[in-house]
PDB file of N, CA and C in Angstrom:
ATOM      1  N   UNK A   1     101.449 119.115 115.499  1.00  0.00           N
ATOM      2  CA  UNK A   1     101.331 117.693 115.230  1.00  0.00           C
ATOM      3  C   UNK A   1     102.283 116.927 116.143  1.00  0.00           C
ATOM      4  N   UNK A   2     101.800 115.845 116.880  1.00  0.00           N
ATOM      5  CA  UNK A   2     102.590 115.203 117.769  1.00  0.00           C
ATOM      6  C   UNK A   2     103.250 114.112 116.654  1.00  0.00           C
ATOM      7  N   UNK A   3     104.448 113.366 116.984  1.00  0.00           N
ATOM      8  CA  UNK A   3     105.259 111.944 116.697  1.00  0.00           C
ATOM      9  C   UNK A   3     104.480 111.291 116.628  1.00  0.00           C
ATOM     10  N   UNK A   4     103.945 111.035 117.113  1.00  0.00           N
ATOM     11  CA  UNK A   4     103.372 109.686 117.679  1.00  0.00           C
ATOM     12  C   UNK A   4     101.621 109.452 118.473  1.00  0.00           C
ATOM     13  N   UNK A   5     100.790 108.640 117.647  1.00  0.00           N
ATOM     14  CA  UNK A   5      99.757 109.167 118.714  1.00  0.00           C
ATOM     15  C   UNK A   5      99.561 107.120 119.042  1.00  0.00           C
ATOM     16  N   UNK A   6      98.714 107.018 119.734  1.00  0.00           N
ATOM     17  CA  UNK A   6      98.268 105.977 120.870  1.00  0.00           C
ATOM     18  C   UNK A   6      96.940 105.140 119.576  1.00  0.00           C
ATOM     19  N   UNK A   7      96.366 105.471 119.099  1.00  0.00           N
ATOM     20  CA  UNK A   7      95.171 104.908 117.853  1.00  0.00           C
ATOM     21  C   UNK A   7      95.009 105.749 116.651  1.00  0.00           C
ATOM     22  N   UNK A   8      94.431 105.545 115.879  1.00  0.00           N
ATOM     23  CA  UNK A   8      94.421 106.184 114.972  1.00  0.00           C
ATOM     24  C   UNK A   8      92.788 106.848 115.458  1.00  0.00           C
ATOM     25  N   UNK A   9      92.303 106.766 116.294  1.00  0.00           N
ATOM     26  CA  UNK A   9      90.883 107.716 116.795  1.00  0.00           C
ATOM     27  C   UNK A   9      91.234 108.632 117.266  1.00  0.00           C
ATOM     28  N   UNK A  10      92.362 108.646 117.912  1.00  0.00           N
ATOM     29  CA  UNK A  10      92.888 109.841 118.732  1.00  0.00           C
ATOM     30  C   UNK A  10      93.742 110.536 117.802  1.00  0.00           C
ATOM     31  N   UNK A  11      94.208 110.195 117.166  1.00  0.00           N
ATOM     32  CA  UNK A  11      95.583 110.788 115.796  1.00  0.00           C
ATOM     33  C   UNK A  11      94.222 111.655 115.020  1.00  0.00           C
ATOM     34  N   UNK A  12      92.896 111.064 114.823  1.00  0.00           N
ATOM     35  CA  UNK A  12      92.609 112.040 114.379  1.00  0.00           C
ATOM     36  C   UNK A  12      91.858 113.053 114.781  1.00  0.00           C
ATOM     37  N   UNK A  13      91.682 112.643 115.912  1.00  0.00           N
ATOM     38  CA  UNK A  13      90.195 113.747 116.886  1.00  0.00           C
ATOM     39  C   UNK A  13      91.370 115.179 117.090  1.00  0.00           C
ATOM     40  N   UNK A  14      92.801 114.668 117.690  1.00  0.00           N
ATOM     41  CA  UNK A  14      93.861 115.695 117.939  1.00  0.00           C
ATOM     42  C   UNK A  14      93.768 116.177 116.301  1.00  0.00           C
ATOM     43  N   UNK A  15      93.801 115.810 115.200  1.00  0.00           N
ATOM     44  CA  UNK A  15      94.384 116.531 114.030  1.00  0.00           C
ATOM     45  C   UNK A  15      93.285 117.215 113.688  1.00  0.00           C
ATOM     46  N   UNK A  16      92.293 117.477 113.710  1.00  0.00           N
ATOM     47  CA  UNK A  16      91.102 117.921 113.377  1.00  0.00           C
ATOM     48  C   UNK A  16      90.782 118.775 114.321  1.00  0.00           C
ATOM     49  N   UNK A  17      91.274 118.920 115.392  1.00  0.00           N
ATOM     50  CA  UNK A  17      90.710 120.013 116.564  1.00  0.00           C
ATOM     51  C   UNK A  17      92.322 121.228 116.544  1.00  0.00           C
ATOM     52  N   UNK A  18      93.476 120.632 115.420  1.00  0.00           N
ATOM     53  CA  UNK A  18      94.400 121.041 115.011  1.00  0.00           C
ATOM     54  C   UNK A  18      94.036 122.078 113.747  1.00  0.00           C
ATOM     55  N   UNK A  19      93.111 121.740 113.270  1.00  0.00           N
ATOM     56  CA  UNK A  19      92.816 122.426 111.493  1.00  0.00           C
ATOM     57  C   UNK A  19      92.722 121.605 110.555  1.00  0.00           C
ATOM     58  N   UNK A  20      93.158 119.912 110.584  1.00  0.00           N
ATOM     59  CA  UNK A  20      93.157 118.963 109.533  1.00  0.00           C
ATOM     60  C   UNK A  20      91.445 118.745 109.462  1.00  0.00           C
ATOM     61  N   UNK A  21      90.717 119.091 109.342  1.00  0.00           N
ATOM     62  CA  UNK A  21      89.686 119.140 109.320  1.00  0.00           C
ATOM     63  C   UNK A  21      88.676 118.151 108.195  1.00  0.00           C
ATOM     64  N   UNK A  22      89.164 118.297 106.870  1.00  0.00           N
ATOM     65  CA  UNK A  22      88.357 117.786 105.799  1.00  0.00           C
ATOM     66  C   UNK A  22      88.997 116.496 105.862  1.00  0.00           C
ATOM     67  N   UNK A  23      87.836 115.739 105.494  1.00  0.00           N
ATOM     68  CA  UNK A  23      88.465 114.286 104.897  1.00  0.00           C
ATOM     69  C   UNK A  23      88.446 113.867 103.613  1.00  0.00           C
ATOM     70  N   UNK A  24      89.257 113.736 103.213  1.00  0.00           N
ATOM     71  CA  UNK A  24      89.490 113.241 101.851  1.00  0.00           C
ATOM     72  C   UNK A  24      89.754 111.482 101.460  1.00  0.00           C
ATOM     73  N   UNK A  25      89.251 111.186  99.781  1.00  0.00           N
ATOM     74  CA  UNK A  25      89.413 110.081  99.646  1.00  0.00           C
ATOM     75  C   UNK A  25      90.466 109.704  98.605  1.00  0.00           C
ATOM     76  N   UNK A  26      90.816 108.434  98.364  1.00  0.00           N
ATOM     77  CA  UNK A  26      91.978 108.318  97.132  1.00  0.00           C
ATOM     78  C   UNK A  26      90.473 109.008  95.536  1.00  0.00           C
ATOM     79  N   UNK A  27      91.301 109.322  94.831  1.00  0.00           N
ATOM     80  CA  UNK A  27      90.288 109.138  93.357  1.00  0.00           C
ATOM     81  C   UNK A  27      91.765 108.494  92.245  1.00  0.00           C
ATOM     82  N   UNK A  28      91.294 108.291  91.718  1.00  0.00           N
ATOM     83  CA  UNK A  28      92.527 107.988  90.338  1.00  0.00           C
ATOM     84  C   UNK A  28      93.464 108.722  90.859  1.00  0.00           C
ATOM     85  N   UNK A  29      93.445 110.089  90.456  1.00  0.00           N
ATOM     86  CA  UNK A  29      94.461 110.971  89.897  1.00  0.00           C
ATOM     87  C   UNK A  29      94.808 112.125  91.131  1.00  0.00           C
ATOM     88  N   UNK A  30      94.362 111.754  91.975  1.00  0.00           N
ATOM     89  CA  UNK A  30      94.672 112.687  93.470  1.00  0.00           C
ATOM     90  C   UNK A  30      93.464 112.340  94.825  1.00  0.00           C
ATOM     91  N   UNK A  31      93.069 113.143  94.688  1.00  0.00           N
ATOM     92  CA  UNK A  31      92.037 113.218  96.124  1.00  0.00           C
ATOM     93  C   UNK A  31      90.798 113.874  95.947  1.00  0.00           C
ATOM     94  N   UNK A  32      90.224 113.944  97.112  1.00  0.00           N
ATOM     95  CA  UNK A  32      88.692 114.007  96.899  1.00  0.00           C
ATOM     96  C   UNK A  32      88.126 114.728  98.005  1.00  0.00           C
ATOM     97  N   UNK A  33      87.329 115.504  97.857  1.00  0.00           N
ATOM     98  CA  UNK A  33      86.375 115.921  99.713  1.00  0.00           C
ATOM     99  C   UNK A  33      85.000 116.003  98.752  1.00  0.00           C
ATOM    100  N   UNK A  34      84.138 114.762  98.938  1.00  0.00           N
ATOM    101  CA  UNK A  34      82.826 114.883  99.051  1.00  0.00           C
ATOM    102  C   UNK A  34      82.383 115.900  99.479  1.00  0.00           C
ATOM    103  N   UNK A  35      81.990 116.629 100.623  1.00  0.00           N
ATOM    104  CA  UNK A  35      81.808 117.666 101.615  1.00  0.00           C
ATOM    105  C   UNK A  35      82.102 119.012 100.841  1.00  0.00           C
ATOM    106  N   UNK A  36      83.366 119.310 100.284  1.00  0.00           N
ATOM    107  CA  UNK A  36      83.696 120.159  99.258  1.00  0.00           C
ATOM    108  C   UNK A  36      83.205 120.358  97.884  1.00  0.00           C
ATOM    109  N   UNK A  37      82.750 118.881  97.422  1.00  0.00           N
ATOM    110  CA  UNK A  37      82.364 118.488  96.309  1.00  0.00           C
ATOM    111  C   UNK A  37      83.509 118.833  95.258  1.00  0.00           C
ATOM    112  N   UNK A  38      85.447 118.822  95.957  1.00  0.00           N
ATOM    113  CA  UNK A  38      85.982 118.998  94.766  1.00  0.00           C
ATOM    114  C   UNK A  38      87.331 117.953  94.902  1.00  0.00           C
ATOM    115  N   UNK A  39      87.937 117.663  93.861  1.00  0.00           N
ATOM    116  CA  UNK A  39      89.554 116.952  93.769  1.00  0.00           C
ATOM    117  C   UNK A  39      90.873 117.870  93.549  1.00  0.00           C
ATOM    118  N   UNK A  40      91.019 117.433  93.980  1.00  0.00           N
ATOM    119  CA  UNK A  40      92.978 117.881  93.604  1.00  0.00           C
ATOM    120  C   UNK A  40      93.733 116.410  93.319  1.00  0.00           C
ATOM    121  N   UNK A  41      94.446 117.133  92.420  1.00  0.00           N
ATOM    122  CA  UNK A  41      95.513 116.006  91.730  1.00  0.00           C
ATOM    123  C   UNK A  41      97.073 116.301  92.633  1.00  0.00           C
ATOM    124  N   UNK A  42      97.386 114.665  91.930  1.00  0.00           N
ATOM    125  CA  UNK A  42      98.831 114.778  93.375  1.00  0.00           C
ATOM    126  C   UNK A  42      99.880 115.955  93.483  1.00  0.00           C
ATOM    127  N   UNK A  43      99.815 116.874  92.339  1.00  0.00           N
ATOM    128  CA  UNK A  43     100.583 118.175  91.953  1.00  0.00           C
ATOM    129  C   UNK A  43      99.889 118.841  92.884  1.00  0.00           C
ATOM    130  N   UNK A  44      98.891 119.045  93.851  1.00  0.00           N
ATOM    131  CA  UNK A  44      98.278 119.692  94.126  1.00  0.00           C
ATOM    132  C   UNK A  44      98.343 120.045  95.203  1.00  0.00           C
ATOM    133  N   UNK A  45      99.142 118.948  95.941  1.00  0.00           N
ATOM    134  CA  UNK A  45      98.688 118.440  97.565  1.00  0.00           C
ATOM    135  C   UNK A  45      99.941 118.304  97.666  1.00  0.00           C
ATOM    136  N   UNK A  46     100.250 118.511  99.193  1.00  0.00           N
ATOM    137  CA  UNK A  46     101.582 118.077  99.817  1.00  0.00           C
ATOM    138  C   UNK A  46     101.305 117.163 100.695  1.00  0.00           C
ATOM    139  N   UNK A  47     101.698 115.920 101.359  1.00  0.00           N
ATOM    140  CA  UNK A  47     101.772 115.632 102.471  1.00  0.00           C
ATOM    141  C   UNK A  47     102.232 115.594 103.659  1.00  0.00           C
ATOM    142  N   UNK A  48     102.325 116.422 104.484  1.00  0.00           N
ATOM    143  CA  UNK A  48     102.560 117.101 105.482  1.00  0.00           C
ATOM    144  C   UNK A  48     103.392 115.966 106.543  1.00  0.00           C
ATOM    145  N   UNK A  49     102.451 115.211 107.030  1.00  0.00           N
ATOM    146  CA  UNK A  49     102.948 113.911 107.828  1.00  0.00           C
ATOM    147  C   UNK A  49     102.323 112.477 107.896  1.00  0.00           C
ATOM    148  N   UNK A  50     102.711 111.488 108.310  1.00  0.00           N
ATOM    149  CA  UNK A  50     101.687 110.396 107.819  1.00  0.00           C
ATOM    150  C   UNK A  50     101.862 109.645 109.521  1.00  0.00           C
ATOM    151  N   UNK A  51     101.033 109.010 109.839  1.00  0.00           N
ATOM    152  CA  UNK A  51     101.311 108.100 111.029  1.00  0.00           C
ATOM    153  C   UNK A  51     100.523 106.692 110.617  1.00  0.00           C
ATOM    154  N   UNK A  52     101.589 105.301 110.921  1.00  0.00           N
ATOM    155  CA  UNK A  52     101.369 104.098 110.416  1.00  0.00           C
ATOM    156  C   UNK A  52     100.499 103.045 111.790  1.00  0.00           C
ATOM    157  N   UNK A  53      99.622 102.496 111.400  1.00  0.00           N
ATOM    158  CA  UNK A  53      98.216 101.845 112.823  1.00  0.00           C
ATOM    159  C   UNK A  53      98.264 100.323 112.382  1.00  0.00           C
ATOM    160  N   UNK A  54      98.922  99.604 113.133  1.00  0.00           N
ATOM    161  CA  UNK A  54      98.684  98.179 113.007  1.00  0.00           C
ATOM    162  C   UNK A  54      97.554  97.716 113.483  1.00  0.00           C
ATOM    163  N   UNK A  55      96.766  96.780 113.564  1.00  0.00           N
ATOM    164  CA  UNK A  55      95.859  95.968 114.476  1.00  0.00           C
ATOM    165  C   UNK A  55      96.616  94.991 115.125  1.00  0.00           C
ATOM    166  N   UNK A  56      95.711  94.909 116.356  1.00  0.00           N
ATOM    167  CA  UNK A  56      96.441  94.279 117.221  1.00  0.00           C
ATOM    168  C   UNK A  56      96.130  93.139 117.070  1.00  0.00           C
ATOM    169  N   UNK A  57      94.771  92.497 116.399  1.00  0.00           N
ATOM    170  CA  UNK A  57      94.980  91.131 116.382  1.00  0.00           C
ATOM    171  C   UNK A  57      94.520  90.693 114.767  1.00  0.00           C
ATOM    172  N   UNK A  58      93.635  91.891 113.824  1.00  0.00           N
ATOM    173  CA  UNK A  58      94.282  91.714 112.639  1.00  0.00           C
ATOM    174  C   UNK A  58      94.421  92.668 111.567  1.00  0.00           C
ATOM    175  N   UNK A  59      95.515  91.642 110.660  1.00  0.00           N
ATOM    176  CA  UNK A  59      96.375  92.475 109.788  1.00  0.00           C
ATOM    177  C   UNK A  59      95.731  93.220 108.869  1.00  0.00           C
ATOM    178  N   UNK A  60      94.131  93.224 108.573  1.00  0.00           N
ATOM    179  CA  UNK A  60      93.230  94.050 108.053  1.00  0.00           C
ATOM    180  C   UNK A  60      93.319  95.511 108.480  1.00  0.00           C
ATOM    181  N   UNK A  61      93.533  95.393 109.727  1.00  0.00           N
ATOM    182  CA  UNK A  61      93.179  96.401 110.225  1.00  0.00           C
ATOM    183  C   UNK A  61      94.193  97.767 110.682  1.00  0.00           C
ATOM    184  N   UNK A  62      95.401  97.446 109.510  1.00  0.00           N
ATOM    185  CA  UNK A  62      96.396  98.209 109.668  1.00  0.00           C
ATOM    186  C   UNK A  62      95.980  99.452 108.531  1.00  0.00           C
ATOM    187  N   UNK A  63      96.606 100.354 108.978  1.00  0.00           N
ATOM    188  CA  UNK A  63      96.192 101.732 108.025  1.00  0.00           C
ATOM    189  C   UNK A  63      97.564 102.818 108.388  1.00  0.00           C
ATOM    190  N   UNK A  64      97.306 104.147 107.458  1.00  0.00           N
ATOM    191  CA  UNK A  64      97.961 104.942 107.226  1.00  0.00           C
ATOM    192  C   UNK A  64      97.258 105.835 107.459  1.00  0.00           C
ATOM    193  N   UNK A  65      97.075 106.858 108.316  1.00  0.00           N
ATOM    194  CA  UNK A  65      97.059 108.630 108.390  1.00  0.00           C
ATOM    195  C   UNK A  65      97.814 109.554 107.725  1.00  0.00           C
ATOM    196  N   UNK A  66      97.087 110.188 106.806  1.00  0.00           N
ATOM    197  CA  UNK A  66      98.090 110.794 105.898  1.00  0.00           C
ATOM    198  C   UNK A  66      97.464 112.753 106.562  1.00  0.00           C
ATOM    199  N   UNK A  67      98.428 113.212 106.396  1.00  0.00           N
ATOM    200  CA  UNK A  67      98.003 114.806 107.015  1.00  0.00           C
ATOM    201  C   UNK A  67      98.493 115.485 105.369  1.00  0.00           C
ATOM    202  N   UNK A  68      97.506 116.184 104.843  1.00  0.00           N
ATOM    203  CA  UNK A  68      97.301 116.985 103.886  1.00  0.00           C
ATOM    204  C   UNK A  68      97.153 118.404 104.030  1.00  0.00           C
ATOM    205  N   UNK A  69      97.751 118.687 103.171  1.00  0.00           N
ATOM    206  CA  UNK A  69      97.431 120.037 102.708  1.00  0.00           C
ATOM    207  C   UNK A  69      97.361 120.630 101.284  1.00  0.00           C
ATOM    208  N   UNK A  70      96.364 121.162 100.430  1.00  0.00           N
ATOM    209  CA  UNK A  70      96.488 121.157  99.281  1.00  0.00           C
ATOM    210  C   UNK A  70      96.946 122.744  98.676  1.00  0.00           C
ATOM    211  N   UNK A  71      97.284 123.137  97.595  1.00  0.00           N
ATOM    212  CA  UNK A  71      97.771 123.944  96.832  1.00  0.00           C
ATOM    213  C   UNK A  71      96.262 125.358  97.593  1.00  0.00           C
ATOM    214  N   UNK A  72      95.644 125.410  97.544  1.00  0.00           N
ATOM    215  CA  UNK A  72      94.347 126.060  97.753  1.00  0.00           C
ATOM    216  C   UNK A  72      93.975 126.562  98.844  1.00  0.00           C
ATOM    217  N   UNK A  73      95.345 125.480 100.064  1.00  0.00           N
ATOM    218  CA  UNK A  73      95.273 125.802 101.459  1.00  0.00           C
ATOM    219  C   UNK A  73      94.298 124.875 102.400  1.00  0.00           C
ATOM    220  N   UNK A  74      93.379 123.784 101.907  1.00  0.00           N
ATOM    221  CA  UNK A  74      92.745 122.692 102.437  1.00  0.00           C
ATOM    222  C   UNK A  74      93.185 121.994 103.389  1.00  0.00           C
ATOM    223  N   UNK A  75      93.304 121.240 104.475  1.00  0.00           N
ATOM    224  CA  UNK A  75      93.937 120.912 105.216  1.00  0.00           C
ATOM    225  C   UNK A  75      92.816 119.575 105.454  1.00  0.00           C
ATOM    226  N   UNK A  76      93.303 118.053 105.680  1.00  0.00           N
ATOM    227  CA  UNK A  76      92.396 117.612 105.869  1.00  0.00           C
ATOM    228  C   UNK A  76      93.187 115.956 105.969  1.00  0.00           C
ATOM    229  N   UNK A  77      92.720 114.878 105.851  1.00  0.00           N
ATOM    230  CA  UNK A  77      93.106 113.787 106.505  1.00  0.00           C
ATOM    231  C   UNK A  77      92.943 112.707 105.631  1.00  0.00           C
ATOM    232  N   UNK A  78      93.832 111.757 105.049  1.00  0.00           N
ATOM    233  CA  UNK A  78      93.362 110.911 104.466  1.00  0.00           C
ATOM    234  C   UNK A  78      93.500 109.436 104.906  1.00  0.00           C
ATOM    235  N   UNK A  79      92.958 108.491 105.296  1.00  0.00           N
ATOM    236  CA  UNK A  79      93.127 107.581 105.797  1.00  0.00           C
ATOM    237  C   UNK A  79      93.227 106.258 104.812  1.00  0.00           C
ATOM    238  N   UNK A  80      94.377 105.558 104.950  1.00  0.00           N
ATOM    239  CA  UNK A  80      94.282 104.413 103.667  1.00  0.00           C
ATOM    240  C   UNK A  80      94.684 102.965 104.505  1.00  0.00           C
ATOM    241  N   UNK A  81      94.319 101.830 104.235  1.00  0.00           N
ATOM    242  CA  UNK A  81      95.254 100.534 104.157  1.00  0.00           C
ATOM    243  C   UNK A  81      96.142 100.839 103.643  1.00  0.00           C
ATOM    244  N   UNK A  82      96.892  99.554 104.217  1.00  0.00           N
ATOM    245  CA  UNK A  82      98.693  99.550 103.923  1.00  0.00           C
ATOM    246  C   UNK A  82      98.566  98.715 102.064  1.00  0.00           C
ATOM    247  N   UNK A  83      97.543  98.321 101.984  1.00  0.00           N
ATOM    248  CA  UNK A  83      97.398  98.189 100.095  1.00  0.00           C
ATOM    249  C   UNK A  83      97.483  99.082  99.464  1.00  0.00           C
ATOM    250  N   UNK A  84      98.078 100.113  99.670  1.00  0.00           N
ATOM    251  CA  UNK A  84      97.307 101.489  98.750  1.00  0.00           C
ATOM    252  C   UNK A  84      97.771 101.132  97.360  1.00  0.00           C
ATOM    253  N   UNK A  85      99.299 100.433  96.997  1.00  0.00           N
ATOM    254  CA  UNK A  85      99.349  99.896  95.742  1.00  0.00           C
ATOM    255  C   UNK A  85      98.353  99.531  95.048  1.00  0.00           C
ATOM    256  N   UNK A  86      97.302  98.353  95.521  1.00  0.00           N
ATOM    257  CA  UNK A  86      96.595  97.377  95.005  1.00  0.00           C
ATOM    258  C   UNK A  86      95.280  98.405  94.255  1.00  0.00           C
ATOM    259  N   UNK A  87      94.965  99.799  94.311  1.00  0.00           N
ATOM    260  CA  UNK A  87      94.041 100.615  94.020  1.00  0.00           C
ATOM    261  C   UNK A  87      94.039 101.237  92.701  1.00  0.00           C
ATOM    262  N   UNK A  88      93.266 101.737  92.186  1.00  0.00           N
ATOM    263  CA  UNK A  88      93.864 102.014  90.821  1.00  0.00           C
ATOM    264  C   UNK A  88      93.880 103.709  90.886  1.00  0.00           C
ATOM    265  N   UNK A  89      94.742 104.023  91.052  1.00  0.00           N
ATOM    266  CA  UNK A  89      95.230 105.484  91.387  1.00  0.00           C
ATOM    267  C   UNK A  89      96.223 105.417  90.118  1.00  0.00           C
ATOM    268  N   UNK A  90      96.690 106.805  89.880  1.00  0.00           N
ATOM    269  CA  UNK A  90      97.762 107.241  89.247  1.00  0.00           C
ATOM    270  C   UNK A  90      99.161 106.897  89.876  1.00  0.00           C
ATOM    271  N   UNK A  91     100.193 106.834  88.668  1.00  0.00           N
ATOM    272  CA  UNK A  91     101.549 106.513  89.138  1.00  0.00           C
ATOM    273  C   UNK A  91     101.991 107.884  90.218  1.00  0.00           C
ATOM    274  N   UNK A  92     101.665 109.030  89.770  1.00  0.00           N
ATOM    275  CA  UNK A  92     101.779 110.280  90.769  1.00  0.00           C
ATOM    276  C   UNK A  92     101.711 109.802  91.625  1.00  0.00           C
ATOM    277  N   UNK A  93     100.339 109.712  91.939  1.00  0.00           N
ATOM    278  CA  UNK A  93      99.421 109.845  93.240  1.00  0.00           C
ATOM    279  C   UNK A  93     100.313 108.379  94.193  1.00  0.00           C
ATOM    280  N   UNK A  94     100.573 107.465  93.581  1.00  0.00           N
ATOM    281  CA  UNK A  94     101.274 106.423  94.293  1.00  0.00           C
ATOM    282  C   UNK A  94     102.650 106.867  94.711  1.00  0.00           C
ATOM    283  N   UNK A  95     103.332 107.974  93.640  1.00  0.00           N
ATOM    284  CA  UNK A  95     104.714 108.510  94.421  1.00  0.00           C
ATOM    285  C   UNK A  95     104.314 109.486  95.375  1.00  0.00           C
ATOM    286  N   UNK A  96     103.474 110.013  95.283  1.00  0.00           N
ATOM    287  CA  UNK A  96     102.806 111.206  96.407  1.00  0.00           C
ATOM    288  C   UNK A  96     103.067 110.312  98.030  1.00  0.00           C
ATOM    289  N   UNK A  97     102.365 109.281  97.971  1.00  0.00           N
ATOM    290  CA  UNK A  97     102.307 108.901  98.826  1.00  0.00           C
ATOM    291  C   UNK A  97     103.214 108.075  99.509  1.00  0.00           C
ATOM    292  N   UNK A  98     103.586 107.664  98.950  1.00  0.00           N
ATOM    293  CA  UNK A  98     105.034 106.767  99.160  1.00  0.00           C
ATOM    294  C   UNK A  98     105.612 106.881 100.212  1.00  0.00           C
ATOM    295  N   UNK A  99     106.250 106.405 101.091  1.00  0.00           N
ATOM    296  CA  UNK A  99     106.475 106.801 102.384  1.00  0.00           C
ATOM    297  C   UNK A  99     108.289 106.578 102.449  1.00  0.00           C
ATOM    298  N   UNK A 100     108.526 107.902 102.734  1.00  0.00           N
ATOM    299  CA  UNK A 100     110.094 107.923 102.770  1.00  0.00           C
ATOM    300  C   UNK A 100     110.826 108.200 103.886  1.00  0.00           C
ATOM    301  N   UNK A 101     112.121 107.417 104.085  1.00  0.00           N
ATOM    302  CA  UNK A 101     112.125 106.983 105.208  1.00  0.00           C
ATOM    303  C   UNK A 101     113.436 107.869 105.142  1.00  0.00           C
ATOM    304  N   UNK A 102     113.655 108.940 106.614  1.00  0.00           N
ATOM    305  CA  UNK A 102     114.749 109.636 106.586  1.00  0.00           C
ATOM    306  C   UNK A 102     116.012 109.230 107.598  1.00  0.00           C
ATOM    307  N   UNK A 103     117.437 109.117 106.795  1.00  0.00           N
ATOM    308  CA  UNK A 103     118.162 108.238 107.427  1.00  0.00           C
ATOM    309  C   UNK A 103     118.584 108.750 108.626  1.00  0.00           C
TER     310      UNK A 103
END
């Protein structure tokens, strides 16, 4: 996994040709792979690394890359707006994600 990537198209074409492969969505209480047809709850999943995508001209268009990996060994990508509060997820799943900043 690189620092830093250039878009979030390229953050994920590199993470996926890496093994992050599945995509996952928020659900309440953890995550999701349609494709899998299964969830994991935020006990379930680690988040590995996250990379933050502003827009350049708008603020819609800012997001989060989240790099997953779940208890099961899943590896896969979750992509959110910088609202992720505003969703109705679990209090977990909102500390799961939380982004902590190392001094």
């Amino acid at each position: 996994m690189k620092n830093s990537y250039s878009s979030l198209s390229v953050a994920i074409k590199d993470l996926q040709e890496n093994g992050y492969e599945e995509d996952f969505n928020l659900v309440e209480e953890g995550i999701e792979s349609k494709n899998l047809k299964k969830e994991w709850k935020a006990g379930q999943l680690d988040v590995k690394k996250y990379y933050r995508f502003e827009g350049m001209t708008n603020p819609g268009d800012n997001s989060i890359l989240y790099v997953i990996e779940t208890d099961d060994g899943t590896q896969g990508l979750l992509v959110d707006n910088y609202g992720a509060g505003e969703q109705n997820i679990s209090p977990d799943m909102i500390q799961k994600l939380k982004i902590h900043h190392d001094a």
